[in-house]
N, C-alpha and C. Protein backbone atom coordinates (compact mmCIF):
# COMPACT_ATOMS: atom_id res chain seq x y z
N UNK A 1 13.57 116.70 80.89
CA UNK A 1 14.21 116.51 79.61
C UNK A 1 14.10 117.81 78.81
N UNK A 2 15.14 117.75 77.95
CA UNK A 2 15.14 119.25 77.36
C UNK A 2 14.90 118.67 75.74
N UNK A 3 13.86 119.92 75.19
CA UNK A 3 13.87 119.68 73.88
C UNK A 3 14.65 120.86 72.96
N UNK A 4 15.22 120.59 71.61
CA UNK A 4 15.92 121.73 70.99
C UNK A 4 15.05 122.60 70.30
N UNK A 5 15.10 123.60 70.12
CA UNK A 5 13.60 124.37 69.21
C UNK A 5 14.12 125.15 68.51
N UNK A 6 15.28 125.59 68.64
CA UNK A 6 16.07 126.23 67.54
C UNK A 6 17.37 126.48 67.79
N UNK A 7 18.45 126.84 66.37
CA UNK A 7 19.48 126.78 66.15
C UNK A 7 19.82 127.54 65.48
N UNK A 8 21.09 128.94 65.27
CA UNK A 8 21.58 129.63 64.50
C UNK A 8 23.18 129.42 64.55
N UNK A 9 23.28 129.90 63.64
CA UNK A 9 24.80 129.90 63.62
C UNK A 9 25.35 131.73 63.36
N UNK A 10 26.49 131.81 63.87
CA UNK A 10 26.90 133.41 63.43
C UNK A 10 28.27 133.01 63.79
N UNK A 11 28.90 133.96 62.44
CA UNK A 11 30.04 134.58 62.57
C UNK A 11 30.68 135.93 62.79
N UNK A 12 31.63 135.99 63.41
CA UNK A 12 32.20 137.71 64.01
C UNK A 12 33.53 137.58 63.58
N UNK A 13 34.06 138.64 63.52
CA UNK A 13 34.96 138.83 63.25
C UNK A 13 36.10 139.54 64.39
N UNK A 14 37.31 138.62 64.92
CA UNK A 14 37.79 140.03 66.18
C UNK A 14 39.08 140.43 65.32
N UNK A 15 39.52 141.78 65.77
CA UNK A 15 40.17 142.52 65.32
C UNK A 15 40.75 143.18 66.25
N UNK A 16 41.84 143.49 66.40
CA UNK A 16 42.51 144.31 67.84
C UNK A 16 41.90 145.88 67.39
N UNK A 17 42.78 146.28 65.80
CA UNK A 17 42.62 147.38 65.51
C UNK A 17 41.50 148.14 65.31
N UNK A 18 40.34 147.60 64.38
CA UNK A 18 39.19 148.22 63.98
C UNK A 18 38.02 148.24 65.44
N UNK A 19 37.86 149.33 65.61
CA UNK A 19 36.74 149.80 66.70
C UNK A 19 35.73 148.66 66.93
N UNK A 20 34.99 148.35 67.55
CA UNK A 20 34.00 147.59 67.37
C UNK A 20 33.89 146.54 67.26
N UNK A 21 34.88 145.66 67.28
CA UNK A 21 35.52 144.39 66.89
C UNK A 21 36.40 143.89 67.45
N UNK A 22 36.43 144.12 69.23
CA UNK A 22 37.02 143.86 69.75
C UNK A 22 36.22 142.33 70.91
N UNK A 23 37.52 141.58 71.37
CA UNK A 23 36.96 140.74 71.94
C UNK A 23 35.42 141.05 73.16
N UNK A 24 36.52 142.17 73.85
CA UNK A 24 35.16 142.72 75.16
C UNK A 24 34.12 143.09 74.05
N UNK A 25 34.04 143.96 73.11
CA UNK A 25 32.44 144.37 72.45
C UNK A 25 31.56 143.07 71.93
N UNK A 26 32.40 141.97 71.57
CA UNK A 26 31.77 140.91 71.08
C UNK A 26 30.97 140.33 72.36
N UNK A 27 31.93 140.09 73.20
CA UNK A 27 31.21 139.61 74.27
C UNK A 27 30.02 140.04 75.06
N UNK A 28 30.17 141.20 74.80
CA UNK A 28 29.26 141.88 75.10
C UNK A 28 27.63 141.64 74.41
N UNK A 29 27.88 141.60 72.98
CA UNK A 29 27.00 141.85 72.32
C UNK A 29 26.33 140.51 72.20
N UNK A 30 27.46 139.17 72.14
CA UNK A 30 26.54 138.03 72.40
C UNK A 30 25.76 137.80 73.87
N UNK A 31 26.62 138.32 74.62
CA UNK A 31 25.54 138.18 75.98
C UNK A 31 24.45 138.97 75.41
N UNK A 32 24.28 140.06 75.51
CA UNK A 32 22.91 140.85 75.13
C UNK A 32 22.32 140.23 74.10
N UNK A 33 22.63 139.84 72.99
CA UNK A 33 21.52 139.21 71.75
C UNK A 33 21.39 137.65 71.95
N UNK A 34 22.06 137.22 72.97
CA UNK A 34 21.74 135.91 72.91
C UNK A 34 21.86 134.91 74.24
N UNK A 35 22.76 135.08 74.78
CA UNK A 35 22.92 134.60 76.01
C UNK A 35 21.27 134.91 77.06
N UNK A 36 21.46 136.33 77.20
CA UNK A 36 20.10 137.32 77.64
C UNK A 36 19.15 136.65 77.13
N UNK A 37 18.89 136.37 75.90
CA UNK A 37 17.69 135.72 75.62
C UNK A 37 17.74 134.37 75.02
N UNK A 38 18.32 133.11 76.73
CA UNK A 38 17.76 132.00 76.68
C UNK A 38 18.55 131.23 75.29
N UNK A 39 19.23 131.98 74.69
CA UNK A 39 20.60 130.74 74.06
C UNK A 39 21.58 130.57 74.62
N UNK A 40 21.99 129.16 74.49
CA UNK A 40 23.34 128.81 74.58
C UNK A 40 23.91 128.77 73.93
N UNK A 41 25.34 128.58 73.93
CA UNK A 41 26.33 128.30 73.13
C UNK A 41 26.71 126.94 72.89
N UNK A 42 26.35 126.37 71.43
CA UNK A 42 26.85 124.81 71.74
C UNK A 42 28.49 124.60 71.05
N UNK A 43 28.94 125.17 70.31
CA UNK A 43 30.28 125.18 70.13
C UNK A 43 30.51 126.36 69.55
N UNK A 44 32.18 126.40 69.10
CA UNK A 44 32.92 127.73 68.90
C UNK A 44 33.92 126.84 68.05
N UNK A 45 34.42 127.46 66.72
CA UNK A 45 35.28 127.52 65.99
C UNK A 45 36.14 128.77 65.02
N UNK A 46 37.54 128.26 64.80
CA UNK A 46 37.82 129.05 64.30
C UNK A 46 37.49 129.15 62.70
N UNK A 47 36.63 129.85 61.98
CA UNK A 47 36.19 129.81 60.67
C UNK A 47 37.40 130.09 59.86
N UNK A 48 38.35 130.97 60.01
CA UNK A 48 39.58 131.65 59.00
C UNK A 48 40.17 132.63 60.33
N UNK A 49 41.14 132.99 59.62
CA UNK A 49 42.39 134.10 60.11
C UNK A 49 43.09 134.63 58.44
N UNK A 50 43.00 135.86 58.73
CA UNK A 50 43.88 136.83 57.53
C UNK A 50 44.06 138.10 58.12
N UNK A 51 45.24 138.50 57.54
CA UNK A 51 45.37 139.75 58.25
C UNK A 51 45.89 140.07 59.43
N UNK A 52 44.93 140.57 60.25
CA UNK A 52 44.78 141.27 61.61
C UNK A 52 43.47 141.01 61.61
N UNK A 53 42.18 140.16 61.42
CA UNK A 53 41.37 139.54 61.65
C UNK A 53 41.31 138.13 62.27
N UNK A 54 40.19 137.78 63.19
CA UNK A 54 40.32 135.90 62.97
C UNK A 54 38.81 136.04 63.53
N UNK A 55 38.00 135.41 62.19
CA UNK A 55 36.95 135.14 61.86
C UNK A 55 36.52 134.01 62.77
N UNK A 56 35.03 134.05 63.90
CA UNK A 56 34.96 132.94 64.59
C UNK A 56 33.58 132.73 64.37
N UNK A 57 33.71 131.14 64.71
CA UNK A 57 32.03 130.76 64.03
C UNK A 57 31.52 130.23 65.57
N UNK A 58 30.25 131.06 65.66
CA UNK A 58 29.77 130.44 67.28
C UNK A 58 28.58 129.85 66.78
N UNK A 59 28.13 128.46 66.91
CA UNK A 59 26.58 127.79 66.97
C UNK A 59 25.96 128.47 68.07
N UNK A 60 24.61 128.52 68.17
CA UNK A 60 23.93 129.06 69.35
C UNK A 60 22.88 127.70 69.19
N UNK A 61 22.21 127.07 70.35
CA UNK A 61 21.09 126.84 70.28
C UNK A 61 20.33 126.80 71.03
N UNK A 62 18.77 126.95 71.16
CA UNK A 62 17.53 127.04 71.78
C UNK A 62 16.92 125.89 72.43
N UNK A 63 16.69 125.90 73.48
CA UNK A 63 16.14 124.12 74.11
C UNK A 63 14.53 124.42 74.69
N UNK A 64 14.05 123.81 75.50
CA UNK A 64 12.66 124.07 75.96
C UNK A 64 12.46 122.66 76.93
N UNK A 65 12.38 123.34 78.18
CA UNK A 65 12.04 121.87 78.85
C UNK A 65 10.43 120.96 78.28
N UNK A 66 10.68 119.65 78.22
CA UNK A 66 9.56 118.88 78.02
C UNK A 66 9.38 117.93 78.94
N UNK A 67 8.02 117.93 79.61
CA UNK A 67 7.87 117.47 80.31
C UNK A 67 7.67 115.63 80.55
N UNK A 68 7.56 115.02 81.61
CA UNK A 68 8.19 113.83 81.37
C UNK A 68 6.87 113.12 80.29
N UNK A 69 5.28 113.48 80.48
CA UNK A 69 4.31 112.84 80.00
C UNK A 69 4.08 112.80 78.36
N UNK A 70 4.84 114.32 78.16
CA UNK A 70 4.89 114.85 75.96
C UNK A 70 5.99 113.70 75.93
N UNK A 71 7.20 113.48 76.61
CA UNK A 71 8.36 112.94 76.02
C UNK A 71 7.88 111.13 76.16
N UNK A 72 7.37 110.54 77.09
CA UNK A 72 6.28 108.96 77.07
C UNK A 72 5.45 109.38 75.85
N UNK A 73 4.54 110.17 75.13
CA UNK A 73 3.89 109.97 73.72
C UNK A 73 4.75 110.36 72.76
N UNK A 74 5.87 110.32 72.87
CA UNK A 74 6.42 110.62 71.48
C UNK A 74 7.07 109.58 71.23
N UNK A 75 7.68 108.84 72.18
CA UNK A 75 8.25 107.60 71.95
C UNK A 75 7.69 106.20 71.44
């Protein structure tokens, strides 16, 4: 059984034009800050669009296996 132990939320912004803000760098950067370290992704939305921007909101969250004997005393 898995327990949750933490949860963030972040938003990015992709942009074709502005450097840095491209789909591949995002992806990038969530694998490395988060994927890499043991988050998942529990959903993805679109927060806004203006412009030549579209603002996306990714949940991340943290689990921890628990074993079957902690999860019998908690109940």
């Amino acid at each position: 059984m898995r327990k949750q132990t933490d949860f963030i939320f972040r938003q990015i912004e992709l942009n074709r034009i502005e450097e840095g803000k491209s789909a591949d760098d995002w992806r990038k950067w969530v694998r490395e800050n988060y994927l890499d370290q043991g988050w998942e992704v529990l959903n993805t939305q679109i927060a806004r669009a203006e412009a030549n921007s579209v603002f996306l909101g990714i949940s991340f969250v943290k689990y921890e296996e628990v074993a079957d004997e902690v999860r019998a005393k908690s109940k």
